[in-house]
N, C-alpha and C. Protein backbone atom coordinates (compact mmCIF):
# COMPACT_ATOMS: atom_id res chain seq x y z
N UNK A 1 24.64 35.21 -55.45
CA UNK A 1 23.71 36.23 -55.03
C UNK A 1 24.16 36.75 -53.67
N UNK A 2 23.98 38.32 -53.74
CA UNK A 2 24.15 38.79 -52.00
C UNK A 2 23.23 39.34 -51.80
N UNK A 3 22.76 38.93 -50.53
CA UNK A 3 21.44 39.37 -49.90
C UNK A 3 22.30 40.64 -48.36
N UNK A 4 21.75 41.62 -48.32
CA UNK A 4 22.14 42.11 -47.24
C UNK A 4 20.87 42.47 -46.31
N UNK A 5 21.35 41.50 -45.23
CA UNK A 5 19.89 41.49 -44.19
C UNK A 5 20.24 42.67 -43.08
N UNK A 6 19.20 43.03 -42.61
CA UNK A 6 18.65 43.97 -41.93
C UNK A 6 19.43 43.57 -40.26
N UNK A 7 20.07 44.47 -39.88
CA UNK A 7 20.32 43.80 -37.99
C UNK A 7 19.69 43.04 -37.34
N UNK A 8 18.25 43.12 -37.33
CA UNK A 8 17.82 42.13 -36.45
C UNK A 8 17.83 41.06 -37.22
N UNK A 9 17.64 40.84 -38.02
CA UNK A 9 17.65 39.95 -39.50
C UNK A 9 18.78 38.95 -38.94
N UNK A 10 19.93 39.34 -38.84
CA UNK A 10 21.20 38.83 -38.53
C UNK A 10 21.64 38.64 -37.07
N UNK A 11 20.81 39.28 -36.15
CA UNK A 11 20.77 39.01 -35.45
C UNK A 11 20.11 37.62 -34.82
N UNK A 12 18.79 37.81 -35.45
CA UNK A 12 17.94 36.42 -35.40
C UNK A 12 18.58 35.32 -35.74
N UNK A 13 19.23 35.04 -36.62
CA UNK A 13 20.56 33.97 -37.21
C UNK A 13 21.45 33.91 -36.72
N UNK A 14 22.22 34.90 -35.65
CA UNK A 14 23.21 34.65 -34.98
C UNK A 14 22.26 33.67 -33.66
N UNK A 15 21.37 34.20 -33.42
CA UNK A 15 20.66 33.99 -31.74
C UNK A 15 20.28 32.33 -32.29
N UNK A 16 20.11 32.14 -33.25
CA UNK A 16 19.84 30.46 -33.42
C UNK A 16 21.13 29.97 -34.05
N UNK A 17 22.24 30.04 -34.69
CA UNK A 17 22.92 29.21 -34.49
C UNK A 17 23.75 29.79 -32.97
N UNK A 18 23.85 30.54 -32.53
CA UNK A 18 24.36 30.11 -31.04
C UNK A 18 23.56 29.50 -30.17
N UNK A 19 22.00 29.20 -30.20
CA UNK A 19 21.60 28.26 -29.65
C UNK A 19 22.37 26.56 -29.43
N UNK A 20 22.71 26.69 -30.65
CA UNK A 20 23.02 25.34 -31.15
C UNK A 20 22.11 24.41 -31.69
N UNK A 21 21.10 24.77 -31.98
CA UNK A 21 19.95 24.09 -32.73
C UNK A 21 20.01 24.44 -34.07
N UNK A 22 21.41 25.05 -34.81
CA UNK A 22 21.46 25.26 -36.37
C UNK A 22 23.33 25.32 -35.72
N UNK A 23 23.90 24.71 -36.76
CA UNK A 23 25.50 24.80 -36.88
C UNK A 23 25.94 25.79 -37.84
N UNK A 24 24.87 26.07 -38.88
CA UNK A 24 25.74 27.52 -39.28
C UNK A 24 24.20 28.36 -39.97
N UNK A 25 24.66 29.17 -40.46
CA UNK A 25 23.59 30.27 -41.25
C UNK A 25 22.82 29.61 -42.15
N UNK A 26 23.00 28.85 -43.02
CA UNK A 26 22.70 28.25 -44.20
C UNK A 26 21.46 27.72 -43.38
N UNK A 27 21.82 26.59 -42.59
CA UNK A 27 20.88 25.81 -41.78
C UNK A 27 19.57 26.51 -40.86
N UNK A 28 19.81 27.50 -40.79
CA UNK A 28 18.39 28.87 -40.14
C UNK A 28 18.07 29.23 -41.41
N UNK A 29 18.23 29.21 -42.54
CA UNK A 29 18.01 29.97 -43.86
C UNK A 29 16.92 28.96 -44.70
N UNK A 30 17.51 27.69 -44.81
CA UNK A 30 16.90 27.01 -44.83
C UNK A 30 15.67 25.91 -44.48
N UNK A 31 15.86 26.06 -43.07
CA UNK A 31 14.51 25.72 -41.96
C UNK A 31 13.63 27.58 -42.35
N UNK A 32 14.36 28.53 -42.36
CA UNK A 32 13.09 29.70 -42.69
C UNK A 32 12.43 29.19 -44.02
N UNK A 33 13.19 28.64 -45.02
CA UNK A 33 12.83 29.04 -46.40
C UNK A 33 11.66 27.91 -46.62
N UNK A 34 11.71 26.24 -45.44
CA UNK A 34 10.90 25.42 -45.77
C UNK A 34 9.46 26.03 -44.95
N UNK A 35 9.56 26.36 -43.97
CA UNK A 35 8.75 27.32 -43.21
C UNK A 35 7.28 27.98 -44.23
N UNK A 36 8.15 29.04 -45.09
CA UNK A 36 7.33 29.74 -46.03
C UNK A 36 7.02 28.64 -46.88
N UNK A 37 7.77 27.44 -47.69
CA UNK A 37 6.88 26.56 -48.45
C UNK A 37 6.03 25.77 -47.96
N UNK A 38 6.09 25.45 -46.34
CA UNK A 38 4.84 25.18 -46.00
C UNK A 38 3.79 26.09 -46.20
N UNK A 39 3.90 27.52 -45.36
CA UNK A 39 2.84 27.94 -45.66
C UNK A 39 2.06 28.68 -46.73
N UNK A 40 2.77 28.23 -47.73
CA UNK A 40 2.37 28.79 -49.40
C UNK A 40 1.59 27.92 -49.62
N UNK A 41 1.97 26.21 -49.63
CA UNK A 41 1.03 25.04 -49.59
C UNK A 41 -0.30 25.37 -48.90
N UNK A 42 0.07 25.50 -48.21
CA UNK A 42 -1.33 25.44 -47.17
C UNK A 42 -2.00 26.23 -47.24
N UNK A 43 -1.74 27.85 -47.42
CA UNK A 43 -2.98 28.66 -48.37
C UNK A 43 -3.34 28.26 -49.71
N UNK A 44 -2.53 27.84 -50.53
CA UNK A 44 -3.36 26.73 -51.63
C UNK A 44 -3.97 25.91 -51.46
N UNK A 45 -4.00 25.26 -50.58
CA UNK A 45 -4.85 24.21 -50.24
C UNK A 45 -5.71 24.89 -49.81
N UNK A 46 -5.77 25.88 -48.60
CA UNK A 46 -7.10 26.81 -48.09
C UNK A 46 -8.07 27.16 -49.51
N UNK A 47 -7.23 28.01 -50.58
CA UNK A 47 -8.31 28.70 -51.60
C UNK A 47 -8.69 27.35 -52.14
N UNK A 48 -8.16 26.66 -52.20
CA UNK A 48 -8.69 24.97 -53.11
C UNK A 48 -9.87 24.13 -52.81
N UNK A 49 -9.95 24.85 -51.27
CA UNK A 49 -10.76 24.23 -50.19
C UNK A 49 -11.68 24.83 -49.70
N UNK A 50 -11.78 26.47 -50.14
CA UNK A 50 -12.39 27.15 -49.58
C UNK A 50 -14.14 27.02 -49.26
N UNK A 51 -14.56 26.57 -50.36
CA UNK A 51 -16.04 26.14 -50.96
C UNK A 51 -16.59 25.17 -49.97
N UNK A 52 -15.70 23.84 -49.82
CA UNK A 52 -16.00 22.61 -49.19
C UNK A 52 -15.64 22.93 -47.47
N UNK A 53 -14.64 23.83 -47.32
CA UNK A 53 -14.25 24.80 -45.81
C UNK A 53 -15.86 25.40 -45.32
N UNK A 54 -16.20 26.38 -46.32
CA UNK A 54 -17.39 26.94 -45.84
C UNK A 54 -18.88 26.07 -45.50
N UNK A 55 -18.86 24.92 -47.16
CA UNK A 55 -20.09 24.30 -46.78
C UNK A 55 -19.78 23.64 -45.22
N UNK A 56 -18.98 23.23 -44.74
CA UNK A 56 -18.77 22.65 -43.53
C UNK A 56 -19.51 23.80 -42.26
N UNK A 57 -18.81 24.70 -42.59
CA UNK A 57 -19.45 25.71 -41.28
C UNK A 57 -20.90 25.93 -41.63
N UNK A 58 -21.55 26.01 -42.85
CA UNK A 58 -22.74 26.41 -42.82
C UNK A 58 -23.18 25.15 -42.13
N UNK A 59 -23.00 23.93 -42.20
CA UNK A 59 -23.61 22.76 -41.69
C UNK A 59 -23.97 23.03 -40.44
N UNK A 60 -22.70 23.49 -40.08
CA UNK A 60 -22.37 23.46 -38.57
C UNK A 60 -23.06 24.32 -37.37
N UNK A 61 -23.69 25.68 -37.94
CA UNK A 61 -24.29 26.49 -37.45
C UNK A 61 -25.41 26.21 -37.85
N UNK A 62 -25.93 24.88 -38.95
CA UNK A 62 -27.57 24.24 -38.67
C UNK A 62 -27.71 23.97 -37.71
N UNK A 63 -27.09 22.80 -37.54
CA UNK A 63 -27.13 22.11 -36.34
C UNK A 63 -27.15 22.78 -35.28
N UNK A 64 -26.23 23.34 -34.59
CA UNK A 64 -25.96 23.91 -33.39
C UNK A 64 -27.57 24.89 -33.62
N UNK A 65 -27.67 25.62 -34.41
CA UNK A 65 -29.33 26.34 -34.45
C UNK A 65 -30.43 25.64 -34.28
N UNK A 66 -30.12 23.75 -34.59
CA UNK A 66 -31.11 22.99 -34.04
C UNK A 66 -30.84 22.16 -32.71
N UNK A 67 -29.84 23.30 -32.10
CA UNK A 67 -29.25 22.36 -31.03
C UNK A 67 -29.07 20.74 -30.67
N UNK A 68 -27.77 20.72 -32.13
CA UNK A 68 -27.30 19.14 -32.03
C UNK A 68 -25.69 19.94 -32.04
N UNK A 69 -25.36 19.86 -30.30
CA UNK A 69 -24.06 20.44 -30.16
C UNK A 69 -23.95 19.16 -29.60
N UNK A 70 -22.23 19.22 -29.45
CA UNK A 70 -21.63 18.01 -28.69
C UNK A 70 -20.96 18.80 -27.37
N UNK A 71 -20.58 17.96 -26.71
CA UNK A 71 -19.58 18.22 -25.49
C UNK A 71 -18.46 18.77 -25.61
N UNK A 72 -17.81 19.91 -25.39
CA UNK A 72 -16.68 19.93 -25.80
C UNK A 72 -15.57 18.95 -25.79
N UNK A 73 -15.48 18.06 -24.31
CA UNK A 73 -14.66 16.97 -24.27
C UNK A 73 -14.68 15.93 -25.00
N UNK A 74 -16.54 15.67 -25.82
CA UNK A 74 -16.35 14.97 -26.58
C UNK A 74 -15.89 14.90 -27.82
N UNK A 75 -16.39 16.33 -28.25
CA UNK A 75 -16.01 16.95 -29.48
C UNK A 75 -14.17 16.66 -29.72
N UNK A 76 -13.70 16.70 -28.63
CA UNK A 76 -11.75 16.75 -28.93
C UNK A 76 -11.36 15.18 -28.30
N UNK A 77 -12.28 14.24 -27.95
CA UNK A 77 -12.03 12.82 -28.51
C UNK A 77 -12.38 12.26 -29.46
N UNK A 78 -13.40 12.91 -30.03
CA UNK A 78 -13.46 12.70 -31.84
C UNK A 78 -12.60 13.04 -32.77
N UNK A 79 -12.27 14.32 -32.07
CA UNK A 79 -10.87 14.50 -33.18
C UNK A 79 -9.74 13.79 -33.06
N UNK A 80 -9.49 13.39 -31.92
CA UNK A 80 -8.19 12.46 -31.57
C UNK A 80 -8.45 11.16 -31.92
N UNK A 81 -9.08 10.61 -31.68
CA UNK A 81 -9.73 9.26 -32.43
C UNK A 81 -9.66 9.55 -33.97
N UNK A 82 -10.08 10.19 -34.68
CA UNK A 82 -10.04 10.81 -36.08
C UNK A 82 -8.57 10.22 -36.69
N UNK A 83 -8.02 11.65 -35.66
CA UNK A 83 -6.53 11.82 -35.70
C UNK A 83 -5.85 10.56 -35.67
N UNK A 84 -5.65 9.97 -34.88
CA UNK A 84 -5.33 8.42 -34.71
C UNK A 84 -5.58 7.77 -35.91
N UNK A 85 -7.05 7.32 -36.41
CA UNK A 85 -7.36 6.56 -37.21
C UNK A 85 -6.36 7.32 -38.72
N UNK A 86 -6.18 8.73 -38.83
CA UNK A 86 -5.16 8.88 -39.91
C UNK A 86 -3.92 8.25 -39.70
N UNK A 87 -3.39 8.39 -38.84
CA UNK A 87 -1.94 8.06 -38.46
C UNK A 87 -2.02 6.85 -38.41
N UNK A 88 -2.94 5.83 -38.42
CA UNK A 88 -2.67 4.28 -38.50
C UNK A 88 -1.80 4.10 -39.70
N UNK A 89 -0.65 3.69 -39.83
CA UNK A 89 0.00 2.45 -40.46
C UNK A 89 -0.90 2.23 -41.89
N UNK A 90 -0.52 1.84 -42.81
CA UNK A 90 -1.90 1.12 -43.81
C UNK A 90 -0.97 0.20 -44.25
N UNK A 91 -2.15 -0.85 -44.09
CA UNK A 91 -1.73 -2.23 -44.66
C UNK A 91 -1.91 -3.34 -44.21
């Protein structure tokens, strides 16, 4: 297959493998191409999720309408604690 990319196109691929953080074209082509299969995943997962996404916010604007807000600082050590408790090890 020949693909003929656009100047900046090729430009962008020259400017990262002369970084030196890719040794040739293939290697920027490929970090692009996993790039987009992440984010194809992850809007599937969004529409998959969308239902259980929303019931969450409706929750969320109960509460806060019955003023049960948190701290913001506390609010982002819950998530890190969260976060943590995923990343534990299992076993």
């Amino acid at each position: 297959m020949t693909i003929d990319l656009k100047p900046e196109q090729q430009r962008v691929i020259d400017l990262a493998v002369g970084s030196g953080a890719y040794q040739n074209p293939d290697e920027v082509l490929d970090q692009a191409f996993e790039i987009i299969r992440e984010q194809l995943q992850l809007e599937d997962w969004m529409v998959e999720q969308r239902a259980a996404v929303a019931a969450h916010i409706e929750t969320g604007f109960a509460q806060a309408e019955r003023g049960e807000l948190i701290d913001g600082d506390a609010a982002l050590e819950m998530l890190r604690q969260r976060r943590a408790e995923r990343l534990k090890p299992q076993g």
